[in-house]
Protein backbone atom coordinates (compact mmCIF):
# COMPACT_ATOMS: atom_id res chain seq x y z
CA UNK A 1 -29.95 68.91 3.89
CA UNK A 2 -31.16 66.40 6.01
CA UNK A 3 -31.73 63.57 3.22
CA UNK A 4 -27.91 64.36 2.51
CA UNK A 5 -26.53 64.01 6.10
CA UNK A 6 -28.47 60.65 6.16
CA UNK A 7 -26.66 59.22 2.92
CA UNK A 8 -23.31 60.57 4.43
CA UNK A 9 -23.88 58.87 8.17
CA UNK A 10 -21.85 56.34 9.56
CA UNK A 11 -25.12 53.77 10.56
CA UNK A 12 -26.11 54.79 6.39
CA UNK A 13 -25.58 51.07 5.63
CA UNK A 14 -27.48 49.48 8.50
CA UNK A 15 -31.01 47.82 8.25
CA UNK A 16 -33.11 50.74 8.15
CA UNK A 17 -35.94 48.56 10.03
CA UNK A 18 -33.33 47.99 12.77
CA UNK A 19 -32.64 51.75 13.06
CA UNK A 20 -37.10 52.45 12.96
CA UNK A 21 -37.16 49.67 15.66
CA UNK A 22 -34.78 51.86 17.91
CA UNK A 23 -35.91 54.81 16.92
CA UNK A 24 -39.78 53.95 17.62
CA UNK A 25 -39.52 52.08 20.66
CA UNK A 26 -37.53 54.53 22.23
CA UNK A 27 -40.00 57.20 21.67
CA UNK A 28 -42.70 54.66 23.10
CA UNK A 29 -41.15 54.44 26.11
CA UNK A 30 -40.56 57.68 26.38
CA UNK A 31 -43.67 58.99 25.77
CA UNK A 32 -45.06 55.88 28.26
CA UNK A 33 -43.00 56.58 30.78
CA UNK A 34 -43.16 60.90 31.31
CA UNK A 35 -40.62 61.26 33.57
CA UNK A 36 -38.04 63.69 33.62
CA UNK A 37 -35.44 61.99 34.49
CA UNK A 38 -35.66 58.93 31.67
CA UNK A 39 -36.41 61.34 29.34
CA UNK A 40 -33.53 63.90 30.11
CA UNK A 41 -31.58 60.13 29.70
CA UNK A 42 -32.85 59.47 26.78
CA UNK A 43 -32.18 63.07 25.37
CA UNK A 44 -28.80 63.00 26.27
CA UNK A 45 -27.91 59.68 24.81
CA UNK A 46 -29.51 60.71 21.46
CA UNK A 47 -27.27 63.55 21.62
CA UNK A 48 -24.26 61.19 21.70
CA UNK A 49 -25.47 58.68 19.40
CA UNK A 50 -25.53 61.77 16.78
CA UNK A 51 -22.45 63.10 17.59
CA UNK A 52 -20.96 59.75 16.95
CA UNK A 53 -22.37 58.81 14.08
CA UNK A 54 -23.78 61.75 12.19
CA UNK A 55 -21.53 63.89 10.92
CA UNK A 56 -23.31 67.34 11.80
CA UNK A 57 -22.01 71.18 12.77
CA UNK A 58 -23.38 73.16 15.70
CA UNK A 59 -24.85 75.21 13.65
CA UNK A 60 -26.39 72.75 11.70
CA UNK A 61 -28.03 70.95 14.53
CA UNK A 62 -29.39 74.13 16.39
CA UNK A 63 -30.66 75.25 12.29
CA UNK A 64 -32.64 72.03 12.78
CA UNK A 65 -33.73 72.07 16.19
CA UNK A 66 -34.87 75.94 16.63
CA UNK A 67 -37.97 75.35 15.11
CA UNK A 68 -39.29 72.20 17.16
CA UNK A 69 -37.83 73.48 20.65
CA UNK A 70 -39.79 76.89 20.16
CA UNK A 71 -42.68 75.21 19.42
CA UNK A 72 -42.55 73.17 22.42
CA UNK A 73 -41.63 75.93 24.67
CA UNK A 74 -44.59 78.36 23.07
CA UNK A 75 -47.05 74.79 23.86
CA UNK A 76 -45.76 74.61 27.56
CA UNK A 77 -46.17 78.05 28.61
CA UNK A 78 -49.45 78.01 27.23
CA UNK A 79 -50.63 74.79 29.07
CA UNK A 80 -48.22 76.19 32.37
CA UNK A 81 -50.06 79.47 33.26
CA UNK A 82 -53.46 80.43 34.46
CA UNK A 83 -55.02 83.27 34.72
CA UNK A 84 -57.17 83.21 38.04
CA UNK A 85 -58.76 85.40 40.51
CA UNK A 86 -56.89 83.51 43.49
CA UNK A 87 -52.72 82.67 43.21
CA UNK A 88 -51.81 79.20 43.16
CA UNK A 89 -49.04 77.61 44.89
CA UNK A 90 -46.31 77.85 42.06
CA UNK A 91 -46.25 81.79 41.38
CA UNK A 92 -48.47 84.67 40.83
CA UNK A 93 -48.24 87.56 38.79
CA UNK A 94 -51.04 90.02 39.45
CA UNK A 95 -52.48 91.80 36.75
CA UNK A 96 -55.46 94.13 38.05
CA UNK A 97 -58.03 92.06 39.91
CA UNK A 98 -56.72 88.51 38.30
CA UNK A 99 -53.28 86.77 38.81
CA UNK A 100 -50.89 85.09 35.81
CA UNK A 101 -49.88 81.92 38.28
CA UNK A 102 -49.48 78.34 37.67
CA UNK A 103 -49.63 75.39 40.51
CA UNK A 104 -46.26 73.78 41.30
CA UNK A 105 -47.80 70.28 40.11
CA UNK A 106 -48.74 72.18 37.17
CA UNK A 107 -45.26 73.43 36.98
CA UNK A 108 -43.96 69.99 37.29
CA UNK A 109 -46.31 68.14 34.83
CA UNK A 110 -45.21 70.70 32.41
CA UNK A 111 -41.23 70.26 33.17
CA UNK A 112 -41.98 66.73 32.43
CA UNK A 113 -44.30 67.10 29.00
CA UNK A 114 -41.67 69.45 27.76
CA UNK A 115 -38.65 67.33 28.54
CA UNK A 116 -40.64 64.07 27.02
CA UNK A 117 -41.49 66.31 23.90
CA UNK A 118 -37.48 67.29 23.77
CA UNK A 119 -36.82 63.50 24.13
CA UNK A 120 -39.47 62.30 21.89
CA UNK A 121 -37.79 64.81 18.89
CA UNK A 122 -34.23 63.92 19.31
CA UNK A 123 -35.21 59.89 18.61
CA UNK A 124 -36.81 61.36 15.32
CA UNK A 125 -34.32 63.39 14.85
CA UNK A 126 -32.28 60.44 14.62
CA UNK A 127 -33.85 58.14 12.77
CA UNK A 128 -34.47 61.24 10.13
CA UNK A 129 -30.20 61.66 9.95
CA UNK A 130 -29.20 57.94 9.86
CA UNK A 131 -32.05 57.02 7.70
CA UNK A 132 -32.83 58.48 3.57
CA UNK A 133 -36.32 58.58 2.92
CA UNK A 134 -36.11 55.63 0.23
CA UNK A 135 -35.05 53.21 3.26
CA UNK A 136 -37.85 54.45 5.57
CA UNK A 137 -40.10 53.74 2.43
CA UNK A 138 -38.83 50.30 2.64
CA UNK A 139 -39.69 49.94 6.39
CA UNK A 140 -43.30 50.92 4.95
CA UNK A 141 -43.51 48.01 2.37
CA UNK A 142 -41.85 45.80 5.44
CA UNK A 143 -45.10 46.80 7.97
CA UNK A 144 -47.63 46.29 4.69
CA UNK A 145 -48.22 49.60 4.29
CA UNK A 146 -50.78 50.28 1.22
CA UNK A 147 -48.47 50.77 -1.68
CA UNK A 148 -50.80 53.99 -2.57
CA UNK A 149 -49.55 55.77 0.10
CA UNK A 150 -45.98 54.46 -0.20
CA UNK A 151 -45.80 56.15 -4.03
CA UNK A 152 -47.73 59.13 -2.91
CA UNK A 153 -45.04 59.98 -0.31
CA UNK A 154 -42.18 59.05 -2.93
CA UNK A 155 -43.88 61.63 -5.53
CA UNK A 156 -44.50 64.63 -2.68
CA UNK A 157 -40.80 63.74 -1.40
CA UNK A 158 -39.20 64.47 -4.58
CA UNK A 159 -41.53 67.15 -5.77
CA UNK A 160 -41.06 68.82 -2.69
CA UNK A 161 -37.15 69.31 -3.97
CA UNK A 162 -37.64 70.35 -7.52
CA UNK A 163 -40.13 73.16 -5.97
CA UNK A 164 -37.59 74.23 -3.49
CA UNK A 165 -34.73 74.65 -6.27
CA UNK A 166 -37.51 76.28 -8.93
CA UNK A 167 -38.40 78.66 -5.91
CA UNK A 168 -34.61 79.78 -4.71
CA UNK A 169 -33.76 80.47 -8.52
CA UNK A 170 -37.07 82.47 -9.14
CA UNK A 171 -35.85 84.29 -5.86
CA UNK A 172 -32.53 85.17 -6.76
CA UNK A 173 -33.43 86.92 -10.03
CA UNK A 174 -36.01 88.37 -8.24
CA UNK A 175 -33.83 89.78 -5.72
CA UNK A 176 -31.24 90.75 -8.70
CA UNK A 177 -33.99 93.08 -10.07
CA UNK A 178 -34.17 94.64 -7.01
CA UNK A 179 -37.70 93.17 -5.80
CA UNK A 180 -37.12 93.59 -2.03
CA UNK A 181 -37.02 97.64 -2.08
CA UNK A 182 -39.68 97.99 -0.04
CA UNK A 183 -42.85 95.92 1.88
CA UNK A 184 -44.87 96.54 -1.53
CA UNK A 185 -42.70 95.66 -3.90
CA UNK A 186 -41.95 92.44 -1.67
CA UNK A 187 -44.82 91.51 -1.19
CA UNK A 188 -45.77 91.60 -5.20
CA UNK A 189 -42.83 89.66 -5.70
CA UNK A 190 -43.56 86.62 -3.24
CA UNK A 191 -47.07 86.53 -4.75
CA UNK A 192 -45.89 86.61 -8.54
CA UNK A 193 -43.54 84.00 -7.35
CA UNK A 194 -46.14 81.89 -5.90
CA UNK A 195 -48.60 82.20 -8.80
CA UNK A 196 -45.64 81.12 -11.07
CA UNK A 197 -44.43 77.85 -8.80
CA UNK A 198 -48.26 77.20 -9.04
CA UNK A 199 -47.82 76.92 -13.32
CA UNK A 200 -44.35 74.99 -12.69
CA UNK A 201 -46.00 72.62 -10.09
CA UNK A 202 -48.87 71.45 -12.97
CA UNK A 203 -46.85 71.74 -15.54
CA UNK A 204 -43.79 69.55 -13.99
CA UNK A 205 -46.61 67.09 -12.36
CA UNK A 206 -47.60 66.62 -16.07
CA UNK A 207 -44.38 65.74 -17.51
CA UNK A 208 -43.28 63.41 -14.39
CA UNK A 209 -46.92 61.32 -15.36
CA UNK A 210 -46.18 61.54 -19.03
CA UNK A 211 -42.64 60.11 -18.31
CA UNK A 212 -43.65 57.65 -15.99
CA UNK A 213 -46.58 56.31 -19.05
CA UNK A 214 -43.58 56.23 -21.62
CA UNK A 215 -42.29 53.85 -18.94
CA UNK A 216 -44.88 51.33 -18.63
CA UNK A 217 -45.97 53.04 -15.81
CA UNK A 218 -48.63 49.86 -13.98
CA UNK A 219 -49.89 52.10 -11.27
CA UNK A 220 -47.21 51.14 -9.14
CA UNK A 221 -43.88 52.56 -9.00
CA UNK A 222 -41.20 49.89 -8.44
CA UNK A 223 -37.58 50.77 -7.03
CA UNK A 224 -34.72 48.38 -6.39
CA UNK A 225 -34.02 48.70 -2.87
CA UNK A 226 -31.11 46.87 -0.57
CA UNK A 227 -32.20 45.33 3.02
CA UNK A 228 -28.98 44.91 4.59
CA UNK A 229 -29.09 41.78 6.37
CA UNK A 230 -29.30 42.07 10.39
CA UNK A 231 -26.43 39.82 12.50
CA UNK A 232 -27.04 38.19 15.59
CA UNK A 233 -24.82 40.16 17.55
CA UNK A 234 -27.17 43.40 16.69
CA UNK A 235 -30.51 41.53 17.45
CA UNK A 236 -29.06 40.86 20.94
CA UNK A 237 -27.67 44.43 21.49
CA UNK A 238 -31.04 45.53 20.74
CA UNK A 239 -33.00 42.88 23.00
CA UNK A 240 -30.25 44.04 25.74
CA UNK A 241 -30.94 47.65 24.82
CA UNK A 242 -34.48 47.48 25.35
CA UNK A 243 -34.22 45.42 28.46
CA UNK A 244 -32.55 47.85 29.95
CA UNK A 245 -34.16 50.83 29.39
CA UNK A 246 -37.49 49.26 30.57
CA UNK A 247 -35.81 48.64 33.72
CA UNK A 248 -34.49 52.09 34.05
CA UNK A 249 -38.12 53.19 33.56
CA UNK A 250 -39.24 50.77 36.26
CA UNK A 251 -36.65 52.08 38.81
CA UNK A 252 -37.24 55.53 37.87
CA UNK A 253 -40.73 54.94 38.32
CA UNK A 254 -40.28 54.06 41.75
């Protein structure tokens, strides 16, 4: 879903090193700077960046969201509360001879690690929707990444589809046999499912290598990729960009 709302974006055609460069150094100051301010800024202008330019539902964006935002929250509460034998200055909730409280610097620090966490995931967020995985593969071979790993996350990437559609089909004639009667019967048919994708996965792995020999296959997999070019005008947006948001951090700061 993702890898198709990046190939139907508006910013699809722009230099996908530009769009890291963004991206990155956006989170980097973010996660630099920890204030909740710059980062409920930087949140917010993410937000409208996506809106604009990626063409995704409500429900779409809260499908992809739910899962990072609970695991923040669960990570915050756990680093927010105490359990003590004396209340601290935040709040206290006794339980028996100890208290559930939390400082309010604790409460604070945590306001601002959960807000920076928020921030750091929608500037992921949006370089995963304007950006296909085969462009961020080119960023890779840009930075000298070893081209080892580069063809080892190309192979994963792709497998990691043809699982997904083997499991869903197994799962719907699963399903039309009436598999999900009861815990038991569930449960025996996830496992049989699992045991089969398992088969699938070596088989499939076999026939992608034995396709890949008839090819000529070197040891290194070679795709013809497009580097749009980038203009003047979007190298000094950036700079200006950049400049800016380092001097909201500064007066922020203060």
């Amino acid at each position: 879903m993702m890898d198709k709302i990046a190939y139907s974006s508006k910013l699809r055609e722009k230099n996908p090193c530009l769009k890291t460069v963004f991206a990155v150094g956006t989170l980097l100051l973010c996660i630099f700077t920890r204030n909740l301010l710059f980062s409920s800024f930087i949140l917010i202008g993410m937000g409208l960046l996506l809106k604009t330019y990626v063409k995704t539902s409500l429900h779409m964006w809260i499908h992809l969201i739910v899962v990072p935002i609970l695991f923040v929250i669960l990570s915050t509460i756990t680093i927010l509360i105490n359990i003590s034998k004396e209340p601290l200055s935040g709040f206290a909730v006794p339980i028996g001879a100890i208290y559930l409280t939390a400082s309010k610097e604790g409460i604070k620090t945590s306001c601002n690690l959960a807000m920076t966490a928020f921030a750091s995931i929608s500037c992921l967020y949006f370089l995963s929707l304007t950006t296909p995985v085969i462009d961020l593969l080119t960023v890779l071979k840009v930075i000298r990444c070893p081209s080892l790993i580069i063809e080892l996350i190309l192979l994963i990437y792709r497998f990691i589809f043809i699982l997904a559609n083997t499991a869903s089909s197994i799962h719907t004639a699963q399903k039309c046999r009436l598999s999900e009667t009861n815990y038991r019967t569930l449960l025996s048919a996830w496992s049989q499912m699992l045991a089969i994708l398992f088969v699938l996965a070596l088989k499939r792995s076999r026939a992608v290598y034995d396709a890949m020999e008839a090819r000529c296959y070197d040891g290194r997999i070679n795709v013809l990729l497009e580097m749009p070019q980038v203009s003047i005008k979007e190298k000094w947006m950036l700079g200006g960009y950049f400049g800016f948001m380092i001097l909201l951090a500064i007066i922020i700061g203060l």
